[in-house]
PDB file of N, CA and C in Angstrom:
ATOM      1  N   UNK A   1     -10.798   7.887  -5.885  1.00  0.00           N
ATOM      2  CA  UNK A   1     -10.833   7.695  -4.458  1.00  0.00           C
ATOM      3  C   UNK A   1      -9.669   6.804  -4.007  1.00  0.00           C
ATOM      4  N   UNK A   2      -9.400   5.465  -4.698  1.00  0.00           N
ATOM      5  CA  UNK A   2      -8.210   4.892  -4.685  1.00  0.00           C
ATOM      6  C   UNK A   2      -6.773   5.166  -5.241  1.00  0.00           C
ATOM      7  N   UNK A   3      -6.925   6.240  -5.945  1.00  0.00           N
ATOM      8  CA  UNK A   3      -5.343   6.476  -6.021  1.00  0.00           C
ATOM      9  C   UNK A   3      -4.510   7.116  -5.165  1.00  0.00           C
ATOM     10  N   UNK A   4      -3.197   6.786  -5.670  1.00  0.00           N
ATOM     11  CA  UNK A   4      -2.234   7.127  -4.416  1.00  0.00           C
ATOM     12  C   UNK A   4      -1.928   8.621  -5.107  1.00  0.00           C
ATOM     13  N   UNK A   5      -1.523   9.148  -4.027  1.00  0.00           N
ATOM     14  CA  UNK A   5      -1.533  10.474  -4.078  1.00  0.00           C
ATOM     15  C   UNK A   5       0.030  11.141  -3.708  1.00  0.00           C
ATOM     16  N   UNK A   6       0.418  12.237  -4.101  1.00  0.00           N
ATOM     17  CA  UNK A   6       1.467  12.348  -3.822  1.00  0.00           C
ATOM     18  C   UNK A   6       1.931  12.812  -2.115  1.00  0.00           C
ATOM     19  N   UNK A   7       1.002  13.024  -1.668  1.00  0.00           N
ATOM     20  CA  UNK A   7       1.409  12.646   0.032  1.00  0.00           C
ATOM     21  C   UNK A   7       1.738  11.357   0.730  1.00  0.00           C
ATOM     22  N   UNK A   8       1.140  10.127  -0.378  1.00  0.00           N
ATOM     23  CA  UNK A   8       1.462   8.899   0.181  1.00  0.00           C
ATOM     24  C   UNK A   8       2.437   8.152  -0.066  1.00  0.00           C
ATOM     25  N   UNK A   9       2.946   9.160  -1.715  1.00  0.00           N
ATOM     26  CA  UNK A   9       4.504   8.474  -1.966  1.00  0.00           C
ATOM     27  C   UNK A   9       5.334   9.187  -1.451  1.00  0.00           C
ATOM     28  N   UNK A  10       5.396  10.560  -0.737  1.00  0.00           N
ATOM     29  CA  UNK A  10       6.425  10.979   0.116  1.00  0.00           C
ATOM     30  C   UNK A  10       6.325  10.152   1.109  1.00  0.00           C
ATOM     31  N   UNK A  11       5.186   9.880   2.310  1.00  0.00           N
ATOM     32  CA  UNK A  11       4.962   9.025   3.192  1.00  0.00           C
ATOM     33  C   UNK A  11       5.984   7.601   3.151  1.00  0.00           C
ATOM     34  N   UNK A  12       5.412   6.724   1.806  1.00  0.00           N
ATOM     35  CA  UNK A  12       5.959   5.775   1.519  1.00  0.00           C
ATOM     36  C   UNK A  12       7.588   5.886   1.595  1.00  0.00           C
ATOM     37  N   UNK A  13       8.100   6.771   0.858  1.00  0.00           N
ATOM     38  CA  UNK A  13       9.627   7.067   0.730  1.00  0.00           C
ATOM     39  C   UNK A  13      10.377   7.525   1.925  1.00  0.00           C
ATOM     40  N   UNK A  14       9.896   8.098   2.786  1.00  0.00           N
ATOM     41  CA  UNK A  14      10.289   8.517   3.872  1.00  0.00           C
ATOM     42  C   UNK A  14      10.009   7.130   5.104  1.00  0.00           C
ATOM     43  N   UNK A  15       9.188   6.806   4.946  1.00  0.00           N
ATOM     44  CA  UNK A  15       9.086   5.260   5.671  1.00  0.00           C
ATOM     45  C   UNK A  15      10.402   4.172   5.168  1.00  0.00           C
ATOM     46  N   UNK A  16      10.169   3.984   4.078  1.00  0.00           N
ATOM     47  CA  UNK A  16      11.198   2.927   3.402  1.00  0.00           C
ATOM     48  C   UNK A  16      12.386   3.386   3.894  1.00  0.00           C
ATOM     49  N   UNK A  17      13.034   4.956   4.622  1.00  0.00           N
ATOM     50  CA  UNK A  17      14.266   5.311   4.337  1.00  0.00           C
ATOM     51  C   UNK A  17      14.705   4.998   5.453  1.00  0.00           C
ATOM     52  N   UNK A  18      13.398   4.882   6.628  1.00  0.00           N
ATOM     53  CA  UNK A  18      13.882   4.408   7.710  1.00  0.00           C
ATOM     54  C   UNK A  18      14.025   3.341   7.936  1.00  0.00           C
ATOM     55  N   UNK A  19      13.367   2.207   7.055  1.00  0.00           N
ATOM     56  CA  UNK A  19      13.552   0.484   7.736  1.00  0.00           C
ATOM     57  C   UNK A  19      14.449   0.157   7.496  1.00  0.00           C
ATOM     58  N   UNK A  20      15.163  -0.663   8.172  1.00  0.00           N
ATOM     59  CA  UNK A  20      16.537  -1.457   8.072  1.00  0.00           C
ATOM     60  C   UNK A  20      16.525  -2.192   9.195  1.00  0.00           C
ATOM     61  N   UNK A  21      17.419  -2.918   9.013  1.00  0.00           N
ATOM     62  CA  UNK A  21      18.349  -3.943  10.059  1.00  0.00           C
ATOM     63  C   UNK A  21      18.654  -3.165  11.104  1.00  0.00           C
ATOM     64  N   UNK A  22      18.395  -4.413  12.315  1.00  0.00           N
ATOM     65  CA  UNK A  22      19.203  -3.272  13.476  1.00  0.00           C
ATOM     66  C   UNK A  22      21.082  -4.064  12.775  1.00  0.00           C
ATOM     67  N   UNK A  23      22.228  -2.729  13.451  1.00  0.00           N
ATOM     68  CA  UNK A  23      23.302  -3.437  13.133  1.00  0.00           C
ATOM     69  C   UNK A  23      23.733  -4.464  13.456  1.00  0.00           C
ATOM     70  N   UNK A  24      24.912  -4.980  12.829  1.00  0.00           N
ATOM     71  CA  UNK A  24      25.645  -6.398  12.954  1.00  0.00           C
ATOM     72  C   UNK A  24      26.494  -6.622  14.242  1.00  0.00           C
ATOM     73  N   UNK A  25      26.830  -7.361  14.653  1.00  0.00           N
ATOM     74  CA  UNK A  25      27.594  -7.599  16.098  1.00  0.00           C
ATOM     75  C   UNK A  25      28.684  -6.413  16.479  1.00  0.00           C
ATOM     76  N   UNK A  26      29.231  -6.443  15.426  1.00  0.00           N
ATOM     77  CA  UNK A  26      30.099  -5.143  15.839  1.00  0.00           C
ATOM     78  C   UNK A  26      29.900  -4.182  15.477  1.00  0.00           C
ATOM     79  N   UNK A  27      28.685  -3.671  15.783  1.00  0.00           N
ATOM     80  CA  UNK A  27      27.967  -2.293  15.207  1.00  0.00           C
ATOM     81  C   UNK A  27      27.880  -1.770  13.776  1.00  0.00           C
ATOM     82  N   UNK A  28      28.542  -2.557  12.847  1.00  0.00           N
ATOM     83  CA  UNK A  28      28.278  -1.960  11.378  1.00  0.00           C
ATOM     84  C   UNK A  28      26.775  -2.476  10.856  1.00  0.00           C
ATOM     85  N   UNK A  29      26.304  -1.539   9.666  1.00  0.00           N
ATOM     86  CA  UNK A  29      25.405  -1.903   9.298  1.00  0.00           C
ATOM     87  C   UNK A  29      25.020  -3.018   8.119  1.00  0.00           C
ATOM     88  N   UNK A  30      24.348  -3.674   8.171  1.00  0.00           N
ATOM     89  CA  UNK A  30      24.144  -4.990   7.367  1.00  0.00           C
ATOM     90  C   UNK A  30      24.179  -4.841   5.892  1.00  0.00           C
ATOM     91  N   UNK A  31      24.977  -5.044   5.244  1.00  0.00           N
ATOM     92  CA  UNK A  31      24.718  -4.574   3.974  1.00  0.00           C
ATOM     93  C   UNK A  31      24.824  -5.947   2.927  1.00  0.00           C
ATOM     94  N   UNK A  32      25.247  -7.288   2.769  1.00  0.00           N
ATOM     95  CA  UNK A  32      25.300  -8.555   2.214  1.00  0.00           C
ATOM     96  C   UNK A  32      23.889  -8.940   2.605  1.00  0.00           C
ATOM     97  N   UNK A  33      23.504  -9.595   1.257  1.00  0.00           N
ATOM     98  CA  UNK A  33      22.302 -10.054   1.447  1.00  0.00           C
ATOM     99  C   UNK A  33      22.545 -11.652   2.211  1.00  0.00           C
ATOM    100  N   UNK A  34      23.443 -12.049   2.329  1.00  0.00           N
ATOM    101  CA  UNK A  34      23.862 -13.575   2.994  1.00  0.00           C
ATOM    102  C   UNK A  34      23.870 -12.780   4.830  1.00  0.00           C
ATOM    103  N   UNK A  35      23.933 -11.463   4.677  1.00  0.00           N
ATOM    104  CA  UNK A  35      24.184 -11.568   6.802  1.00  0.00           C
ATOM    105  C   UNK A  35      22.729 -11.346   7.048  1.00  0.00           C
ATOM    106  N   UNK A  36      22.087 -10.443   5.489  1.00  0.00           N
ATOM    107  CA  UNK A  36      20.662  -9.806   6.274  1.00  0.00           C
ATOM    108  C   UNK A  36      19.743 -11.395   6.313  1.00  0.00           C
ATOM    109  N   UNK A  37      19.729 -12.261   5.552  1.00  0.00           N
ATOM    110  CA  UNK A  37      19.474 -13.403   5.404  1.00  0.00           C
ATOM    111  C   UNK A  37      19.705 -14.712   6.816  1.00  0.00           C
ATOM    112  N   UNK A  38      21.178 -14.249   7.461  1.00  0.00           N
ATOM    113  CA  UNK A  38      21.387 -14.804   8.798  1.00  0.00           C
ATOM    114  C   UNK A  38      21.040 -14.182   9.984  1.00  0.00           C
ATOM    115  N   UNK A  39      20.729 -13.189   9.270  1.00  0.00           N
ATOM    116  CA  UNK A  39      20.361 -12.196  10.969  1.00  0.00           C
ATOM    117  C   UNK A  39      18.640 -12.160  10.721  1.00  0.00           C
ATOM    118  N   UNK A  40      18.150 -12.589   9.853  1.00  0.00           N
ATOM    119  CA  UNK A  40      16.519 -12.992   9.690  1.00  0.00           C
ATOM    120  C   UNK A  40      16.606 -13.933  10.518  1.00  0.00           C
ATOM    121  N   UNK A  41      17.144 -15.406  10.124  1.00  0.00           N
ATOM    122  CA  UNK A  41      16.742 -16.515  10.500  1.00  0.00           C
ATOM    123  C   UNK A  41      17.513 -16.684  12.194  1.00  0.00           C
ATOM    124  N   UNK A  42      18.078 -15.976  12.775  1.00  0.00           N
ATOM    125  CA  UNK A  42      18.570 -15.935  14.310  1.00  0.00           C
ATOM    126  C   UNK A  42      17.307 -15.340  14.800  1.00  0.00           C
ATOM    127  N   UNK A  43      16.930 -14.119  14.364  1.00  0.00           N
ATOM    128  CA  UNK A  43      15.835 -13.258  14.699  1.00  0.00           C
ATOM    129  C   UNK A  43      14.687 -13.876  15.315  1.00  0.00           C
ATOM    130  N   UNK A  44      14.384 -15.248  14.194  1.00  0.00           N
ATOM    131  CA  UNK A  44      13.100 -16.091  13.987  1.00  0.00           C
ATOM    132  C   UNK A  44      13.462 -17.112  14.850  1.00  0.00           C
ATOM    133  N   UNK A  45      14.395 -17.821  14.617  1.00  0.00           N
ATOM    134  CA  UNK A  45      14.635 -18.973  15.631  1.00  0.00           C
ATOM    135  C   UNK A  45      14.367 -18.813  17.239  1.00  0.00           C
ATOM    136  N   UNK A  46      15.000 -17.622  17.639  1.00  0.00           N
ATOM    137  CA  UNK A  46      14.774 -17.515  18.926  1.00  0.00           C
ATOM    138  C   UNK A  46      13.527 -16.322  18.771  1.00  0.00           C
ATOM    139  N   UNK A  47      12.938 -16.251  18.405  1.00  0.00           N
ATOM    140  CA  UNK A  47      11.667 -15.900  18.918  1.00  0.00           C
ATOM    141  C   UNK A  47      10.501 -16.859  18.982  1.00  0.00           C
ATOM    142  N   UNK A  48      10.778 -18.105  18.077  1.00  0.00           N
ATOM    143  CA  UNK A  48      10.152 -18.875  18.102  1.00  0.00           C
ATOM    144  C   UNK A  48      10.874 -20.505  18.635  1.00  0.00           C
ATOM    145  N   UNK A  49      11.576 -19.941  19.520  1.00  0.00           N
ATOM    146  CA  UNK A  49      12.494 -21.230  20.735  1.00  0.00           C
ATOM    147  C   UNK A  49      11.293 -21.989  21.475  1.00  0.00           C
ATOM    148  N   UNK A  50      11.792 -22.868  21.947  1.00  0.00           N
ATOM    149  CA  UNK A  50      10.560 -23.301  22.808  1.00  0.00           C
ATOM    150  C   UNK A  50      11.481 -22.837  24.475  1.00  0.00           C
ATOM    151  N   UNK A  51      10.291 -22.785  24.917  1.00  0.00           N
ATOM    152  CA  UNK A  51      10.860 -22.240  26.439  1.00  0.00           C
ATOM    153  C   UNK A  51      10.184 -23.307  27.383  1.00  0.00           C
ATOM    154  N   UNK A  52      11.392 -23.510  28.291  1.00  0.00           N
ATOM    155  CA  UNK A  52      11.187 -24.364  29.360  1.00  0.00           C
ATOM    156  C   UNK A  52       9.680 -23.788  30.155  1.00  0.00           C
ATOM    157  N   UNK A  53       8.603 -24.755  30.557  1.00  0.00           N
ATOM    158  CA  UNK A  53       7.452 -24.298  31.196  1.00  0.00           C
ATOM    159  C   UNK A  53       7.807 -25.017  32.573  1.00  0.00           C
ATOM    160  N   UNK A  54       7.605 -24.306  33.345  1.00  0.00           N
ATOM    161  CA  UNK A  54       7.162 -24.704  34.784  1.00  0.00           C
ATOM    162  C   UNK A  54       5.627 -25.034  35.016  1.00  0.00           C
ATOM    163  N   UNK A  55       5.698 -26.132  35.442  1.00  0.00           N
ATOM    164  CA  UNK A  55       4.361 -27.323  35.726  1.00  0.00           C
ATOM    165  C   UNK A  55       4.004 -26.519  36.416  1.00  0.00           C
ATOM    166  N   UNK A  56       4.286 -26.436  37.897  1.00  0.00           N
ATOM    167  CA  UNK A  56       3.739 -25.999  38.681  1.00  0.00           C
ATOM    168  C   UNK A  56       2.718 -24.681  38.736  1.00  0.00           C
ATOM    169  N   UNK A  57       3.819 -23.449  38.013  1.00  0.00           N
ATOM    170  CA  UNK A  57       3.067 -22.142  37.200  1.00  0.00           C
ATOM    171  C   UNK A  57       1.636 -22.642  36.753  1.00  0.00           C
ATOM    172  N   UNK A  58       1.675 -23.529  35.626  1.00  0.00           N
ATOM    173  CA  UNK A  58       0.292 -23.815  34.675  1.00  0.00           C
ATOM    174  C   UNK A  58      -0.414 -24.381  35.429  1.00  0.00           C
ATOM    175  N   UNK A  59      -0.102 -25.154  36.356  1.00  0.00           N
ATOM    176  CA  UNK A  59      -1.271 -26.019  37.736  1.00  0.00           C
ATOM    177  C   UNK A  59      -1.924 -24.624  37.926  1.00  0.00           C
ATOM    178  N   UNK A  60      -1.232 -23.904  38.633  1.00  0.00           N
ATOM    179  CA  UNK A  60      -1.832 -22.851  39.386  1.00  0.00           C
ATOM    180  C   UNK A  60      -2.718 -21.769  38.492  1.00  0.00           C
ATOM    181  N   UNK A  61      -2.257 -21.587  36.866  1.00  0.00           N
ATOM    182  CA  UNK A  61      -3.147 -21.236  36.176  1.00  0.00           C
ATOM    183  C   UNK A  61      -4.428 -21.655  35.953  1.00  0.00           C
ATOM    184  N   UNK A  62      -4.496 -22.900  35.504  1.00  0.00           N
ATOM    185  CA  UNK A  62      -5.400 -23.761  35.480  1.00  0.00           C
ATOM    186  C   UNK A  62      -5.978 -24.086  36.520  1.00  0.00           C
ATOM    187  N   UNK A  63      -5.836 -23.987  37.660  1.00  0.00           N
ATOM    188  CA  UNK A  63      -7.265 -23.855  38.591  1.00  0.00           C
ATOM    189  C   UNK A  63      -7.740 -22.601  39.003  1.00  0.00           C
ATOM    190  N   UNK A  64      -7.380 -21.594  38.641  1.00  0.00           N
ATOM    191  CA  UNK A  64      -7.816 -20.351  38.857  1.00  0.00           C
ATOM    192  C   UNK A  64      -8.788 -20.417  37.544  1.00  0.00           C
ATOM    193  N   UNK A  65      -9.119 -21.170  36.522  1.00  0.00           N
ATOM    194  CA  UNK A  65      -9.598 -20.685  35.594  1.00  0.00           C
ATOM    195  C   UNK A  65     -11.118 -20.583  35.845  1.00  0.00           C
ATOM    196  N   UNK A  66     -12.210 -19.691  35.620  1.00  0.00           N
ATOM    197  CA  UNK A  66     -13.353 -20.786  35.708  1.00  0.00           C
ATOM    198  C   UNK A  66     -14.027 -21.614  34.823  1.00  0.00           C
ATOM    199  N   UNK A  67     -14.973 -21.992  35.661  1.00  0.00           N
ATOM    200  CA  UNK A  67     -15.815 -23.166  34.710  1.00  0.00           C
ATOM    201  C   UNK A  67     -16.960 -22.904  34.502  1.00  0.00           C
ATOM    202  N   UNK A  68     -17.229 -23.471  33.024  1.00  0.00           N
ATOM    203  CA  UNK A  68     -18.764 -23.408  32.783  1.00  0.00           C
ATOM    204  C   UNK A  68     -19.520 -24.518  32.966  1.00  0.00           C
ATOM    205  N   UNK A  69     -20.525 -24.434  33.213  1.00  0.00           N
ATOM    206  CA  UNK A  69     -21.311 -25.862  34.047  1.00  0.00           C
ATOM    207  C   UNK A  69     -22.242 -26.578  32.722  1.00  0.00           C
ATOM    208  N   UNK A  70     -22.444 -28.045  33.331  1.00  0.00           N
ATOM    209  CA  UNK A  70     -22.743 -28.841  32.304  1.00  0.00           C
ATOM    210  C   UNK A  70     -24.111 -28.287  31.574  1.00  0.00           C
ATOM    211  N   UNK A  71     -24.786 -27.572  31.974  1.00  0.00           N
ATOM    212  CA  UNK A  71     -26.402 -27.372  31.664  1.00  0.00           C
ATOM    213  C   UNK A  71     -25.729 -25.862  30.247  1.00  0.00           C
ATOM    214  N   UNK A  72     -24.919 -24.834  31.028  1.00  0.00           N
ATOM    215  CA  UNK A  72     -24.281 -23.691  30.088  1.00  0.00           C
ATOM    216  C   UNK A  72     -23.430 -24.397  28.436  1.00  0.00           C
ATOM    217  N   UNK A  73     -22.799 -25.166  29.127  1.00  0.00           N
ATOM    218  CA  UNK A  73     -22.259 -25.754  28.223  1.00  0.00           C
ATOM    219  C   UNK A  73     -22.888 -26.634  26.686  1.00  0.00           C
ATOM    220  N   UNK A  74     -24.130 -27.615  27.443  1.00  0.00           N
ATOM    221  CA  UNK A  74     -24.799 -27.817  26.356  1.00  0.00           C
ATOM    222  C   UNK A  74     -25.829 -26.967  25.700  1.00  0.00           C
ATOM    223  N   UNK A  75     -25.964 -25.704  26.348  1.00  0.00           N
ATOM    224  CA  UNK A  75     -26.599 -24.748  25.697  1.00  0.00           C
ATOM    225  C   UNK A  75     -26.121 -23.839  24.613  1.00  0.00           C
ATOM    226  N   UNK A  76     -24.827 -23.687  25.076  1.00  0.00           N
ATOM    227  CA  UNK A  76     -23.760 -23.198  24.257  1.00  0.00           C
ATOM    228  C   UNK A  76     -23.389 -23.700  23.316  1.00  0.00           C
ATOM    229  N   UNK A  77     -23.538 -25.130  22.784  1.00  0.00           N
ATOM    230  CA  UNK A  77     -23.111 -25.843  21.628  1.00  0.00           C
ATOM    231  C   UNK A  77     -23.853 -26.553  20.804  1.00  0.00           C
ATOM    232  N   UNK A  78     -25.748 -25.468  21.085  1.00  0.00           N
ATOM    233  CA  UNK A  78     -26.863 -25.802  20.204  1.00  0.00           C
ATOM    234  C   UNK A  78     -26.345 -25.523  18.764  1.00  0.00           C
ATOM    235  N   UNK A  79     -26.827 -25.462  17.910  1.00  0.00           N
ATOM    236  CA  UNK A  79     -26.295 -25.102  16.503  1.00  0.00           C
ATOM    237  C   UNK A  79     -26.864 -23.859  16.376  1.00  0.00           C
ATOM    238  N   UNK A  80     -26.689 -22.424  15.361  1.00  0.00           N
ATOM    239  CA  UNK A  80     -27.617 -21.292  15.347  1.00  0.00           C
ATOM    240  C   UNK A  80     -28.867 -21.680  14.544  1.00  0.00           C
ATOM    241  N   UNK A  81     -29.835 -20.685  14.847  1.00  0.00           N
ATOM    242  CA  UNK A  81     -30.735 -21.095  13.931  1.00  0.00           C
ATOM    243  C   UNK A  81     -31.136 -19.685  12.674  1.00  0.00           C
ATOM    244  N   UNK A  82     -31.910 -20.115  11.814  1.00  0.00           N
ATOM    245  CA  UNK A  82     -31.948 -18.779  10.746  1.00  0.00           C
ATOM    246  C   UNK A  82     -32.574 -17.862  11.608  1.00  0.00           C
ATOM    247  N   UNK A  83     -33.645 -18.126  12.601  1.00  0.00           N
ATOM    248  CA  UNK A  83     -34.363 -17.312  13.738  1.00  0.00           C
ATOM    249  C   UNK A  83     -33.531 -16.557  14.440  1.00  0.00           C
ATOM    250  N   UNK A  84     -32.160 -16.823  14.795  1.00  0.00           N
ATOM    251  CA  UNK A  84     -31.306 -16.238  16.239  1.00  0.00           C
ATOM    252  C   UNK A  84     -30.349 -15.489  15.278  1.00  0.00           C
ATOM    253  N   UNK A  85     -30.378 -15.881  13.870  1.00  0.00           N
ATOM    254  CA  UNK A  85     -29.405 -14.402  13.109  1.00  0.00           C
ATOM    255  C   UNK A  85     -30.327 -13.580  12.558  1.00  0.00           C
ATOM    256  N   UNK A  86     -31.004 -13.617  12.306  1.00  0.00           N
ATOM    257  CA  UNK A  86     -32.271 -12.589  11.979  1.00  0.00           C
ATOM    258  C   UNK A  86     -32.996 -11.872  13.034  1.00  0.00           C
ATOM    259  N   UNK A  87     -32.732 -12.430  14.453  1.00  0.00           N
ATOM    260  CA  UNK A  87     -33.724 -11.678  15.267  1.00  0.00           C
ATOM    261  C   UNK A  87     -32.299 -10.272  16.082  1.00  0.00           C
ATOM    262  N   UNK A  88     -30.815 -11.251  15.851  1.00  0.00           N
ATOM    263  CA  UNK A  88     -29.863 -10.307  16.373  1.00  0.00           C
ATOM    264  C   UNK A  88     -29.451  -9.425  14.942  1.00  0.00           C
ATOM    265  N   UNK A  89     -29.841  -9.267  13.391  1.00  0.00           N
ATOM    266  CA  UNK A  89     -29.943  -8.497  12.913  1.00  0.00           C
ATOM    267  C   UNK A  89     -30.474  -7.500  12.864  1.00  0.00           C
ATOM    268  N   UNK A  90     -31.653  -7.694  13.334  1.00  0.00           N
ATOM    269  CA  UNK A  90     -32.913  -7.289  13.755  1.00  0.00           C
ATOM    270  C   UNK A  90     -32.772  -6.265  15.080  1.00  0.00           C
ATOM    271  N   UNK A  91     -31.872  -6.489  15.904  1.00  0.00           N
ATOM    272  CA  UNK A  91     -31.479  -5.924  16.960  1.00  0.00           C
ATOM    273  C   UNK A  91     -30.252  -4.450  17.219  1.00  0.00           C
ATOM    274  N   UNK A  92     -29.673  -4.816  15.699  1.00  0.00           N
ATOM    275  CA  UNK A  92     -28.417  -3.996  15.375  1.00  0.00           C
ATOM    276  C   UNK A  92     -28.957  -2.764  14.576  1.00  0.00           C
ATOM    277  N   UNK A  93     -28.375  -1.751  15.198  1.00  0.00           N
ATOM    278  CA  UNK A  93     -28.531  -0.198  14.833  1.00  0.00           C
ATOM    279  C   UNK A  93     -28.650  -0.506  12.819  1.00  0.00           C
ATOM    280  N   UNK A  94     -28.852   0.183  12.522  1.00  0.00           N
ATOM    281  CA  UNK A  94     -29.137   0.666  11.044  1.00  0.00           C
ATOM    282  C   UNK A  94     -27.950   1.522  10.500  1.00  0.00           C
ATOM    283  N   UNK A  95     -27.440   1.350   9.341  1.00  0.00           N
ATOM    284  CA  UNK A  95     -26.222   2.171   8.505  1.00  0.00           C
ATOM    285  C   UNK A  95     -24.866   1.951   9.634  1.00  0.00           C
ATOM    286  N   UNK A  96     -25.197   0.986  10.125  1.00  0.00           N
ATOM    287  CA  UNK A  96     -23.597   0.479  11.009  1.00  0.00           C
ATOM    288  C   UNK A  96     -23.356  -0.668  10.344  1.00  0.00           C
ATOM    289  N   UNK A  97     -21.800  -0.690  10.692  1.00  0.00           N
ATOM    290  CA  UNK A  97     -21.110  -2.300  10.290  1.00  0.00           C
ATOM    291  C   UNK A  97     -20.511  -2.961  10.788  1.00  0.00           C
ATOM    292  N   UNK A  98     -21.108  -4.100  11.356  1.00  0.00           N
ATOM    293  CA  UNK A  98     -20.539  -4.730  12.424  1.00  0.00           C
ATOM    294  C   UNK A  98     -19.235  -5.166  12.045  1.00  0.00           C
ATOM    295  N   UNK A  99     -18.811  -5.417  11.300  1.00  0.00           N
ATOM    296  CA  UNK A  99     -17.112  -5.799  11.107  1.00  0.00           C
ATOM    297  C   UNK A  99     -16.389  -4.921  10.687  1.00  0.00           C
ATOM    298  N   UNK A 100     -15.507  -5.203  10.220  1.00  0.00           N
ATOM    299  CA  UNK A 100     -14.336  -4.127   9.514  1.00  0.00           C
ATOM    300  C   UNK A 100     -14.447  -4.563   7.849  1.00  0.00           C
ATOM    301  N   UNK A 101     -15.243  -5.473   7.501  1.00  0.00           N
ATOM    302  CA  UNK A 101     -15.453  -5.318   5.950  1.00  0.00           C
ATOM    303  C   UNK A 101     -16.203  -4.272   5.332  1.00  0.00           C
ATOM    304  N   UNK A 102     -16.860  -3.624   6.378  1.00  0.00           N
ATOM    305  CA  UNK A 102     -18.199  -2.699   5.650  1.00  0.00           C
ATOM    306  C   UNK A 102     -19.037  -2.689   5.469  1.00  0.00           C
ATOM    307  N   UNK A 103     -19.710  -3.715   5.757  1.00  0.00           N
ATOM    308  CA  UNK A 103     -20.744  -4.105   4.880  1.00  0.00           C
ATOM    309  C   UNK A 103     -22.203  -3.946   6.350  1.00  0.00           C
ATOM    310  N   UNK A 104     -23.392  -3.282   6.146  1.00  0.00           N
ATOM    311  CA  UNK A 104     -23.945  -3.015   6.867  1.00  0.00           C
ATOM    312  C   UNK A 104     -25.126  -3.898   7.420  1.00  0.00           C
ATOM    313  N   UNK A 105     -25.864  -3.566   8.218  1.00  0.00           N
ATOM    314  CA  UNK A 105     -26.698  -4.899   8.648  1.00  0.00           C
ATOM    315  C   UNK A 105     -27.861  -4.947   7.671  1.00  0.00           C
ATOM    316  N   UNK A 106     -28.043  -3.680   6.665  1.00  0.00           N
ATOM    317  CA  UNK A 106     -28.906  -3.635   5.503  1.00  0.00           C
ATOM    318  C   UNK A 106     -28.672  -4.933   4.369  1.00  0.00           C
ATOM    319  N   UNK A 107     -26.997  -4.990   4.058  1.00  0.00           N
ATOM    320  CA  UNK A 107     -26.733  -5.972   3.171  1.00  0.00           C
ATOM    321  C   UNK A 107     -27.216  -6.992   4.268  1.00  0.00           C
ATOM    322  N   UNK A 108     -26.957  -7.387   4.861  1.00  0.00           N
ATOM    323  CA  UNK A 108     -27.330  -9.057   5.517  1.00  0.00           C
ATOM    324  C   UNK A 108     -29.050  -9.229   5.556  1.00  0.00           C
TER     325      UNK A 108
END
């Protein structure tokens, strides 16, 4: 069931043939591992720049936000109990899985 198959190493090979670098400043393609290495770390730097924030913007975010009120709030930060995961197990369809591990509400 887990082996790879030969549709997935054409897949694979035909994927790999396309990744690359976009080109270098003057349109050639990157071929030194010292430019693909500098054109990583430009890549990263400015995607991860810090950007000037405007105060004013986030004021105006931040009061549009809403609020939850003091009574919601300390209700919200009871602890669970073995009762409130067993009764919402209890509640969930049969041979489904609530996550993406698989695993069904039978195992729990």
């Amino acid at each position: 069931m887990d082996r790879s198959s030969r549709f997935f190493y054409a897949l694979e090979k035909t994927s790999q043939e396309t990744r690359h670098l976009p080109p270098g400043e003057n349109g050639t393609p990157l071929t030194e591992p010292a430019e693909m290495c500098g054109r990583a770390q430009a890549f990263y730097a400015s995607l991860f720049s810090l950007d000037l924030i405007d105060p004013s913007a986030c004021r105006v975010l931040w009061e549009e936000l809403p609020t939850v009120s003091v009574s919601d709030r300390d209700r919200l930060e009871l602890p669970f109990t073995l009762a409130k995961f067993s009764e919402a197990l209890r509640r969930m369809p049969t041979n489904k899985s609530p996550g993406m591990n698989g695993l069904t509400v039978e195992f729990y």
